[in-house]
N, C-alpha and C. Protein backbone atom coordinates (compact mmCIF):
# COMPACT_ATOMS: atom_id res chain seq x y z
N UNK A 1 43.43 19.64 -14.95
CA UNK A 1 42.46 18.69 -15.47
C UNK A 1 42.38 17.48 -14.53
N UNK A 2 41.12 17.16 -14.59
CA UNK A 2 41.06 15.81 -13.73
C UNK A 2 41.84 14.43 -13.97
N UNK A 3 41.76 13.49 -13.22
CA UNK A 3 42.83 12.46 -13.81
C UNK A 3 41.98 11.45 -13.98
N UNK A 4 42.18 10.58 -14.49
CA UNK A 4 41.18 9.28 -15.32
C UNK A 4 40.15 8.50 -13.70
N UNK A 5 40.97 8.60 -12.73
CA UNK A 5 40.60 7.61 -11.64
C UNK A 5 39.66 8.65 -10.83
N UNK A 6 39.69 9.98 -10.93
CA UNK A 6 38.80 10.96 -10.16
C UNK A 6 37.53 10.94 -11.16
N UNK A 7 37.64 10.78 -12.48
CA UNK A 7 36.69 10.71 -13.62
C UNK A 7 35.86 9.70 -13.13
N UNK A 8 36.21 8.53 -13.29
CA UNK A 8 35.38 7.29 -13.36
C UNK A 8 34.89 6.88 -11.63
N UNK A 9 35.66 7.68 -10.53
CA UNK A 9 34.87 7.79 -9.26
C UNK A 9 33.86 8.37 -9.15
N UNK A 10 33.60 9.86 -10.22
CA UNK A 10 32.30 10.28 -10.59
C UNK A 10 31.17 9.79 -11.11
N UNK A 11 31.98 9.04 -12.46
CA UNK A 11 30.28 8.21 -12.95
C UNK A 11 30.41 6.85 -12.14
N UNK A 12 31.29 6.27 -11.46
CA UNK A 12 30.22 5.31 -10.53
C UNK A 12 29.26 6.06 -9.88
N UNK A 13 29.15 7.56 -8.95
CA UNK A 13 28.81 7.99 -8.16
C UNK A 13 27.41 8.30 -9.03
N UNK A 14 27.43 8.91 -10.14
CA UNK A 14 26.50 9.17 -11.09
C UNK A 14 25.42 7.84 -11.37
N UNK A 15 26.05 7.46 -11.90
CA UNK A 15 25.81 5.53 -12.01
C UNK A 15 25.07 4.99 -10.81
N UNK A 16 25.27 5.06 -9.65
CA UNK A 16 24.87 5.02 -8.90
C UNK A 16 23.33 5.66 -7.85
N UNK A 17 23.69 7.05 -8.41
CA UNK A 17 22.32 7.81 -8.02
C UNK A 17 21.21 7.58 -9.40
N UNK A 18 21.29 7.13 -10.18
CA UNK A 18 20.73 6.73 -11.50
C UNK A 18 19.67 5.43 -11.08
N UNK A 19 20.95 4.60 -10.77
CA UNK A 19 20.38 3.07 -10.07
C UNK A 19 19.46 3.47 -8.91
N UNK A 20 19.86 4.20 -8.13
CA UNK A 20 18.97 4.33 -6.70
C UNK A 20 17.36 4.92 -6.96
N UNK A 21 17.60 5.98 -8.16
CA UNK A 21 16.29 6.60 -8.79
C UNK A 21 15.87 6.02 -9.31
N UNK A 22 16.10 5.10 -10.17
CA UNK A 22 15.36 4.17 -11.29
C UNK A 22 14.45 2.99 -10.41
N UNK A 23 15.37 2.56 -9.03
CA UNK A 23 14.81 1.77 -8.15
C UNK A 23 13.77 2.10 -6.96
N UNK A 24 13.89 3.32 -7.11
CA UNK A 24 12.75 3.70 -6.13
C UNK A 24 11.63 4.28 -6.51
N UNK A 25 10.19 4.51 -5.62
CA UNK A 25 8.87 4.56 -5.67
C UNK A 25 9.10 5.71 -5.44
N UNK A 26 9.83 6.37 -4.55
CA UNK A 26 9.70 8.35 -3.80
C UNK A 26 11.06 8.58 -3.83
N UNK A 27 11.05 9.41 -4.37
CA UNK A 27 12.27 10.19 -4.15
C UNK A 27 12.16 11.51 -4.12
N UNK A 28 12.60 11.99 -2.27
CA UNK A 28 12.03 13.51 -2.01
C UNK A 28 13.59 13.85 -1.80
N UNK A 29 14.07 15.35 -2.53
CA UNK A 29 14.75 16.20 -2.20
C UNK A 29 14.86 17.44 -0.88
N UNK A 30 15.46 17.35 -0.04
CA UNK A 30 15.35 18.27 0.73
C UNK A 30 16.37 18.71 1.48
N UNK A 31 16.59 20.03 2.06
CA UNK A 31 17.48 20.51 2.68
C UNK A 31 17.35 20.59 3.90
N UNK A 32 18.52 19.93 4.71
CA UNK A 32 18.76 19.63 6.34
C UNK A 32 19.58 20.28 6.74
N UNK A 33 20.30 21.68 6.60
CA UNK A 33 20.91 22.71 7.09
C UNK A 33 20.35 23.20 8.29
N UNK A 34 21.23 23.10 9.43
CA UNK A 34 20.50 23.35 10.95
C UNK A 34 20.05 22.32 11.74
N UNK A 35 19.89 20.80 11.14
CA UNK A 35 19.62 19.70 11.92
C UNK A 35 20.85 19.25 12.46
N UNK A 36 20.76 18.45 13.63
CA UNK A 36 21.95 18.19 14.31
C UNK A 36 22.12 16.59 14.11
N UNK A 37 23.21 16.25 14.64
CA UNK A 37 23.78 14.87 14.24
C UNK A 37 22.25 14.08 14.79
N UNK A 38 22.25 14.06 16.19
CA UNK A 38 21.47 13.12 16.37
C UNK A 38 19.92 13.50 16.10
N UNK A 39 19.61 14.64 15.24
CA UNK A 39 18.04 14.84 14.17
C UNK A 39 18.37 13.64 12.99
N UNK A 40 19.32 13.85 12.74
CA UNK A 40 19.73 13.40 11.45
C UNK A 40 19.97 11.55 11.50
N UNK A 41 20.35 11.16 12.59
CA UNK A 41 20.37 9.87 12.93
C UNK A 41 18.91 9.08 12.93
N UNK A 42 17.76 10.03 14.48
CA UNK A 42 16.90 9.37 13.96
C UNK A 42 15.97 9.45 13.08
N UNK A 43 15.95 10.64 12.13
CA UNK A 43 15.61 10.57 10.60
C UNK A 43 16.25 9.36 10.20
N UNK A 44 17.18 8.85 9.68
CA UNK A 44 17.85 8.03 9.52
C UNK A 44 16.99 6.20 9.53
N UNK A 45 17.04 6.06 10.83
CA UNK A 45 16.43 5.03 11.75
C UNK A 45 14.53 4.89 10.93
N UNK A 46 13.75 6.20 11.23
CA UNK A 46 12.67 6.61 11.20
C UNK A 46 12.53 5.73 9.46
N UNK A 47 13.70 6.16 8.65
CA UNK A 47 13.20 5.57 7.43
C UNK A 47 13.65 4.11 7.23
N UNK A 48 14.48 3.65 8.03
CA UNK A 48 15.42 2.23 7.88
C UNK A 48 13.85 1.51 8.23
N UNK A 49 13.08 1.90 8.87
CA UNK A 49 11.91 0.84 9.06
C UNK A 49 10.91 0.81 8.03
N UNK A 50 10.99 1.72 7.48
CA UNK A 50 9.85 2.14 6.51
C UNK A 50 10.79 2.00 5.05
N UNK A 51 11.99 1.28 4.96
CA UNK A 51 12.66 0.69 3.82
C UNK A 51 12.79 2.14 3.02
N UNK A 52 13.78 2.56 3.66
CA UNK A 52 13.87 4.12 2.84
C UNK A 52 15.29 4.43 3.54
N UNK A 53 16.20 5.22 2.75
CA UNK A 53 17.55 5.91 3.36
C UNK A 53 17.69 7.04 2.54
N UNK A 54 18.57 7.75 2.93
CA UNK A 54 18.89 9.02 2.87
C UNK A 54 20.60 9.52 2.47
N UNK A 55 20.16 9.48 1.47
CA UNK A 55 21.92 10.18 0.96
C UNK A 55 22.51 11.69 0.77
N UNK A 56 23.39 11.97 0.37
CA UNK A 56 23.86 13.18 0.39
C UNK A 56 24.77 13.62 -0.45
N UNK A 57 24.65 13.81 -1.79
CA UNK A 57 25.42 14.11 -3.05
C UNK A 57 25.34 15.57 -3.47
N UNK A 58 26.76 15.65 -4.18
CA UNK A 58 26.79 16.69 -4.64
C UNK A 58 25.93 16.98 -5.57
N UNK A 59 25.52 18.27 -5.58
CA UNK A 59 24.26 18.46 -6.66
C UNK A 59 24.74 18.58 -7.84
N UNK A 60 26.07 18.73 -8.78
CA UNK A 60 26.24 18.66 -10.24
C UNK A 60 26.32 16.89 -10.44
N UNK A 61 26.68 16.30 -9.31
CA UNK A 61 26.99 15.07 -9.71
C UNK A 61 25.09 14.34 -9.62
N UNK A 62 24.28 14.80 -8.60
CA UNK A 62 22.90 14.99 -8.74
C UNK A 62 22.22 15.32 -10.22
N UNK A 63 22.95 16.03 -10.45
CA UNK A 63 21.71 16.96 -12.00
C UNK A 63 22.65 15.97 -13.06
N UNK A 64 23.81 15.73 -13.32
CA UNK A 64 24.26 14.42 -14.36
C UNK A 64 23.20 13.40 -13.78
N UNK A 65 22.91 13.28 -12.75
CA UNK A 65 22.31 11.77 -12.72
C UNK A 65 20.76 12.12 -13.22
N UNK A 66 20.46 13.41 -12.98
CA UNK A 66 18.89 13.53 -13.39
C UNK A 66 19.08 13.83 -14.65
N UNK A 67 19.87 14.64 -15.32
CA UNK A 67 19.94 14.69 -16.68
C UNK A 67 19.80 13.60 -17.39
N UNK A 68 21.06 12.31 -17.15
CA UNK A 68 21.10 10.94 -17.57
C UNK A 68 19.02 10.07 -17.82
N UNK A 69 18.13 10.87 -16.76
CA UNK A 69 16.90 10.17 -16.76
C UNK A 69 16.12 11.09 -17.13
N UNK A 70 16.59 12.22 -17.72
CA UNK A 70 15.71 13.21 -18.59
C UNK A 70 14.67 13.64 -17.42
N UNK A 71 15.22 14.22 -15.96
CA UNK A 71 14.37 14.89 -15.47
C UNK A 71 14.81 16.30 -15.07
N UNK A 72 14.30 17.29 -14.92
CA UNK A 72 14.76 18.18 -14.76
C UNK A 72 14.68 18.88 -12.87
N UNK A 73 15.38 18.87 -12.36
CA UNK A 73 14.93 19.95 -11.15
C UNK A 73 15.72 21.22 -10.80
N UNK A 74 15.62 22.10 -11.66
CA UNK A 74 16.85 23.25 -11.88
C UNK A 74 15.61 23.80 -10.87
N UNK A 75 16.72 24.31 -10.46
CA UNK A 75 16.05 25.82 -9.02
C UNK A 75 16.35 25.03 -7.46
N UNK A 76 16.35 23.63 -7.70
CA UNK A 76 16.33 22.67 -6.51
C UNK A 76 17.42 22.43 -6.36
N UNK A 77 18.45 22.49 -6.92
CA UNK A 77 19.85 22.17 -6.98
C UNK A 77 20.73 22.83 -6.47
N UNK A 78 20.40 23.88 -5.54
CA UNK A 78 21.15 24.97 -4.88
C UNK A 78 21.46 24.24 -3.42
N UNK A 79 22.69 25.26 -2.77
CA UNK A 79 23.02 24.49 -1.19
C UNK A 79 22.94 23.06 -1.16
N UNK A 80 23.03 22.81 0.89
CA UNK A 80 23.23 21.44 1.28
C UNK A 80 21.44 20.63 0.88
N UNK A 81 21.90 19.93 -0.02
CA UNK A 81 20.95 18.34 0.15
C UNK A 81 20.89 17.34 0.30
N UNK A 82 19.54 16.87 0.97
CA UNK A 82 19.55 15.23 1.02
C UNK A 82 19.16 14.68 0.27
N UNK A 83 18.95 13.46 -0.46
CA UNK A 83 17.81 12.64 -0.74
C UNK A 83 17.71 11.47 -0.36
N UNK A 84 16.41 11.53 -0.48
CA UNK A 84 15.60 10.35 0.16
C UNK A 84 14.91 9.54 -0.68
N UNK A 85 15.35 8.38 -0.90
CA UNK A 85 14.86 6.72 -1.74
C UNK A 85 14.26 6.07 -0.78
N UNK A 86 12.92 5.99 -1.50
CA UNK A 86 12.04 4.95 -0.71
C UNK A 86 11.87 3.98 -1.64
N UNK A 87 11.75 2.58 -1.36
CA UNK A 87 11.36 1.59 -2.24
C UNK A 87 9.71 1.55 -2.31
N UNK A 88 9.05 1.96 -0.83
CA UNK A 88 7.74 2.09 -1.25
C UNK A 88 7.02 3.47 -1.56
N UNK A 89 5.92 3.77 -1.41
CA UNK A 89 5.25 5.02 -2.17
C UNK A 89 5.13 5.74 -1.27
N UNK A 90 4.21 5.63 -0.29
CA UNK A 90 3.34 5.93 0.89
C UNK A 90 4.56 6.59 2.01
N UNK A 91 4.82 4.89 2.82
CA UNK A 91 5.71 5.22 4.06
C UNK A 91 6.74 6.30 4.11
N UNK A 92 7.92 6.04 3.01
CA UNK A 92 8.90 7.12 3.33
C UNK A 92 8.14 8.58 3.38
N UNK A 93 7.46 8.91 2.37
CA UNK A 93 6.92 10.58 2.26
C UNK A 93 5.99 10.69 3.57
N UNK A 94 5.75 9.82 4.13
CA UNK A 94 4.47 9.88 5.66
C UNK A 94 5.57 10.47 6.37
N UNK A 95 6.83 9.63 6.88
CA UNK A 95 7.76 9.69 7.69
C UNK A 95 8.74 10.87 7.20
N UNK A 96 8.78 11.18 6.87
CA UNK A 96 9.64 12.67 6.63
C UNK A 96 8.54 13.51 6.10
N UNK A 97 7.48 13.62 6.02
CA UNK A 97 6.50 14.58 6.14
C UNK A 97 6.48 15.08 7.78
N UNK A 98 6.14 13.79 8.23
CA UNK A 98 5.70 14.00 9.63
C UNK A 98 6.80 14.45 10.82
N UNK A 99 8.40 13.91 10.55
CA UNK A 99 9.64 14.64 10.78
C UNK A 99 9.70 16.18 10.45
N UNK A 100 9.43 16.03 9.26
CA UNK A 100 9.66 18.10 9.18
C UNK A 100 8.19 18.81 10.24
N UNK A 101 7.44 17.95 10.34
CA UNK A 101 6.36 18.67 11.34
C UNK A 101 7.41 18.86 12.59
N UNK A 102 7.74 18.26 13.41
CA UNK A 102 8.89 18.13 14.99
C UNK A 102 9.71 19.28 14.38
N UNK A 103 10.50 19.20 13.10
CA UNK A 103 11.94 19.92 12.76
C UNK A 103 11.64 20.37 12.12
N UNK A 104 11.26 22.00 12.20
CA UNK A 104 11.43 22.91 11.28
C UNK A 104 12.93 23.16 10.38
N UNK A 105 14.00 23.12 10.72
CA UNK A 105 15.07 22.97 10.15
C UNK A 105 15.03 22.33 8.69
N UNK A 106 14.21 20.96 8.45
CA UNK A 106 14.21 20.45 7.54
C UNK A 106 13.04 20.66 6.51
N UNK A 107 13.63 21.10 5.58
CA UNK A 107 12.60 21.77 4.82
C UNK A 107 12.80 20.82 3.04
N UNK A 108 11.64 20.09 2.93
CA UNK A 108 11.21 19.51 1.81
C UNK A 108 10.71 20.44 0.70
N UNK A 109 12.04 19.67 -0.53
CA UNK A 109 11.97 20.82 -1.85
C UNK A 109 10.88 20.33 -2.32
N UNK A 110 11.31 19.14 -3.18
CA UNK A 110 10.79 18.67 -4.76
C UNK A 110 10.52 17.08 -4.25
N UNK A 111 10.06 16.41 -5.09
CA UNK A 111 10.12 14.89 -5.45
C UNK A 111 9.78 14.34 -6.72
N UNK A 112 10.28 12.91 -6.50
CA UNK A 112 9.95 12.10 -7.56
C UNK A 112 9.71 11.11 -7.40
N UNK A 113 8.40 11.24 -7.73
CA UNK A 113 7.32 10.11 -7.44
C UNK A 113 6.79 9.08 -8.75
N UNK A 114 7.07 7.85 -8.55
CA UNK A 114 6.80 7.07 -9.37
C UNK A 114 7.36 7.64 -10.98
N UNK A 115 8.64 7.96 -11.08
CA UNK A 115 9.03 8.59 -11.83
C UNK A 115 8.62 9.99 -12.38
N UNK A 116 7.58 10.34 -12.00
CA UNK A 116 7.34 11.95 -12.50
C UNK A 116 7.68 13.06 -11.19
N UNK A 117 7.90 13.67 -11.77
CA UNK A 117 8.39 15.30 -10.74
C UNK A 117 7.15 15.07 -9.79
N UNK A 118 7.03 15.65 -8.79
CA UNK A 118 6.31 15.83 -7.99
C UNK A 118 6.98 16.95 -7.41
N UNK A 119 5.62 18.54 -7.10
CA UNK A 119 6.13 19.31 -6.14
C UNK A 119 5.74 19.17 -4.83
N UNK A 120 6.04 20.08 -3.96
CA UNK A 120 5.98 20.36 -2.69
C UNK A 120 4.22 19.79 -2.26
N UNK A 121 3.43 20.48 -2.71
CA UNK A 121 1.74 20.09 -2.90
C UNK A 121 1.23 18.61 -2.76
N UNK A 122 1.73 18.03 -3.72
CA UNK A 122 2.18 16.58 -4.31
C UNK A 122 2.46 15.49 -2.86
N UNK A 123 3.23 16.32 -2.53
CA UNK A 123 3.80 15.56 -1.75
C UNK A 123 3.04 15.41 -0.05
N UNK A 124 2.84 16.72 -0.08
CA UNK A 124 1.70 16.82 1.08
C UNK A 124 0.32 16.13 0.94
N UNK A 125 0.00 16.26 0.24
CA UNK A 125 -1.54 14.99 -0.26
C UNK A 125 -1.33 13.34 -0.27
N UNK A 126 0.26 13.41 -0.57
CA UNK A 126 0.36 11.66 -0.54
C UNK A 126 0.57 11.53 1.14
N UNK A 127 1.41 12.62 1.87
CA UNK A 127 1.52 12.29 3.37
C UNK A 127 0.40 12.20 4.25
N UNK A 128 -0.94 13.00 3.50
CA UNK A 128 -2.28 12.63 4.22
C UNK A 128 -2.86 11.66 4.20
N UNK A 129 -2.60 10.76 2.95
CA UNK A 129 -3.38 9.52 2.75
C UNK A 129 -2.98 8.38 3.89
N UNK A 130 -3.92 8.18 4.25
CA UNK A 130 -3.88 6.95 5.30
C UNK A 130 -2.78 5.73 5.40
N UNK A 131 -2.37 4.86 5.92
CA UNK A 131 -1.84 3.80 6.10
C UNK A 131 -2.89 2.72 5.14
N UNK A 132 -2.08 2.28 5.10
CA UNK A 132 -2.40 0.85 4.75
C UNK A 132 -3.81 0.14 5.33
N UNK A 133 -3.20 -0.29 6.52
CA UNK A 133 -3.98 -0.68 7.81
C UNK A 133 -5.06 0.12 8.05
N UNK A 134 -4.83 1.66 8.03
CA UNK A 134 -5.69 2.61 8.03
C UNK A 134 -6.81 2.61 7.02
N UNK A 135 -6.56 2.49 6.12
CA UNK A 135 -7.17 2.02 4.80
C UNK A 135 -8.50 0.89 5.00
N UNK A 136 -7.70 -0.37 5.09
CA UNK A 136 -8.60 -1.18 5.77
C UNK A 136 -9.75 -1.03 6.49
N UNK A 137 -9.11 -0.32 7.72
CA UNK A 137 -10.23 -0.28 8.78
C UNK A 137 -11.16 0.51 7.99
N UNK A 138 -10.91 1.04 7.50
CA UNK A 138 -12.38 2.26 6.96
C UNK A 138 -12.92 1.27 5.93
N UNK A 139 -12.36 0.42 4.82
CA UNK A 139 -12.60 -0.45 3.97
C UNK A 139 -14.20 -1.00 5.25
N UNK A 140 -13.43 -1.70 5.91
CA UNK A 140 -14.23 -3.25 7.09
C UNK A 140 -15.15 -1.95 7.83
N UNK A 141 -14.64 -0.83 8.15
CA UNK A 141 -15.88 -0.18 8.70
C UNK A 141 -17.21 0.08 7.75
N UNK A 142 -17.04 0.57 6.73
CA UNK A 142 -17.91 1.25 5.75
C UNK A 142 -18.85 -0.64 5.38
N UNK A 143 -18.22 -1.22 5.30
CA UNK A 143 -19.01 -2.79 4.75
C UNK A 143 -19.90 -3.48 6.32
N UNK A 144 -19.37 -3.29 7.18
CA UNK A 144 -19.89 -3.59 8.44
C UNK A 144 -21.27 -2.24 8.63
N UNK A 145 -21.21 -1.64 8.33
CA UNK A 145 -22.73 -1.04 8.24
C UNK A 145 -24.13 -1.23 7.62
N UNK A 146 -23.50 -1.77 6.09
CA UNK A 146 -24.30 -2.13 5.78
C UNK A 146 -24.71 -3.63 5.72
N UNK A 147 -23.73 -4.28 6.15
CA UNK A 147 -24.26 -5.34 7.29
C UNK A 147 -25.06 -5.75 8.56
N UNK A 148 -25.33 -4.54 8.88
CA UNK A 148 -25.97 -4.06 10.17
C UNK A 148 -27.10 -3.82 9.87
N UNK A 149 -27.27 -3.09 8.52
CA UNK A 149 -28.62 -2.47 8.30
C UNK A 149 -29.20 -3.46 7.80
N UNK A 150 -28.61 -4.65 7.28
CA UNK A 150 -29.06 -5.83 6.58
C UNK A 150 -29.44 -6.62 7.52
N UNK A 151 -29.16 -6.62 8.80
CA UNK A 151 -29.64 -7.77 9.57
C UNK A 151 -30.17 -7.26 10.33
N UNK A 152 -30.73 -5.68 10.77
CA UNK A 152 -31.57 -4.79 11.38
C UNK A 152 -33.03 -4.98 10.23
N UNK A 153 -32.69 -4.98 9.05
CA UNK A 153 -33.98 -5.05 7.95
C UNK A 153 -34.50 -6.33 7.87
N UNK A 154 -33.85 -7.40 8.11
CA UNK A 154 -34.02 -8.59 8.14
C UNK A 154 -34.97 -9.47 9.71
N UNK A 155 -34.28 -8.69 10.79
CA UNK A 155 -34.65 -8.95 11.83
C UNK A 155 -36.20 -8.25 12.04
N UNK A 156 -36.62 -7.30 11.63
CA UNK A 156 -37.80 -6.47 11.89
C UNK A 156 -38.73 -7.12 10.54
N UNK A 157 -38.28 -7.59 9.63
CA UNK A 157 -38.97 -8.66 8.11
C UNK A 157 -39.83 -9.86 9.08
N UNK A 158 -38.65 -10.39 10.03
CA UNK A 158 -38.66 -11.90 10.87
C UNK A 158 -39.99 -11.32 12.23
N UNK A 159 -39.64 -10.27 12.49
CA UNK A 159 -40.77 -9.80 13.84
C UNK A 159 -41.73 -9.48 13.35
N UNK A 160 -41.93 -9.09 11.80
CA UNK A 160 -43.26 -8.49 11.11
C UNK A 160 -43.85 -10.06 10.63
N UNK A 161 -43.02 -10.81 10.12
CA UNK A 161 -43.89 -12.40 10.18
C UNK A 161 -44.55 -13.01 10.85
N UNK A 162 -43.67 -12.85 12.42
CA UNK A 162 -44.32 -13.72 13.22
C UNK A 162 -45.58 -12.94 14.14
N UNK A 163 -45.78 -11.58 13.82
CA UNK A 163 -46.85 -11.20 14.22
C UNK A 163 -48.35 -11.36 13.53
N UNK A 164 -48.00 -11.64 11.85
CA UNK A 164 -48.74 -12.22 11.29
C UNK A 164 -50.04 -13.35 11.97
């Protein structure tokens, strides 16, 4: 039987992946079996900018912590995994979308997004959506046209007057 101090090293550990889920926007599951130290480093790096890290728990001590938040990911809980806490929505799932494109090795299970399950699908549609910035520009492009056409309609109004 276990002893009281191996017990309560568990539910901090539990306790802990609870806190990290409850605090984050994405949380993608995936398996990195076959990546090498330095794949795994600048994965690592790749998310430290984009306010995201990457842990590595045992999966019963994993499924207590998802049990504890009433989510389920049975079937996902097999072999070596990572997960990945992003504080924002977007960036982390862009950046390890776009990593498993380079590294086939790393292969993205499940997520949890804004607290609901998210599958594999899910997750590929949020990695297409644009940047931020990206966003914008199409925002300022799409309004700058019809700014154009407004002062193209306006200007030919002004040349049809003065021919008057």
């Amino acid at each position: 039987m276990a002893s009281e101090k191996i017990l309560n090293a568990k539910r901090e550990v539990v306790s802990e992946i609870t806190d990290k889920i409850k605090n984050s926007e994405s949380v993608i599951l995936f398996q990195y079996q076959g990546l090498t130290v330095s794949d795994l480093s600048e994965l690592r790096n790749n998310l430290r900018d984009a306010e995201a890290e990457v842990k590595v728990y045992k999966n019963t001590l994993l499924k207590r912590a998802l049990d504890d938040l009433n989510l389920s990911l049975d079937g996902f809980l097999e072999g070596p995994n990572a997960v990945l806490f992003g504080k924002n929505l977007l960036e982390p799932i862009k950046v390890i979308a776009e990593f498993a494109k380079t590294h086939d090795k790393l292969d993205i299970r499940v997520g949890i997004i804004s607290g609901e399950k998210a599958d594999l699908d899910v997750i590929k549609e949020y990695a297409s959506i644009p940047s931020r910035e990206g966003l914008l520009t199409m925002l300022a492009g799409g309004m700058m046209q019809y700014v154009r056409d407004l002062s193209i309609g306006l200007n030919l109004y002004a040349e049809q007057l003065e021919n008057k």
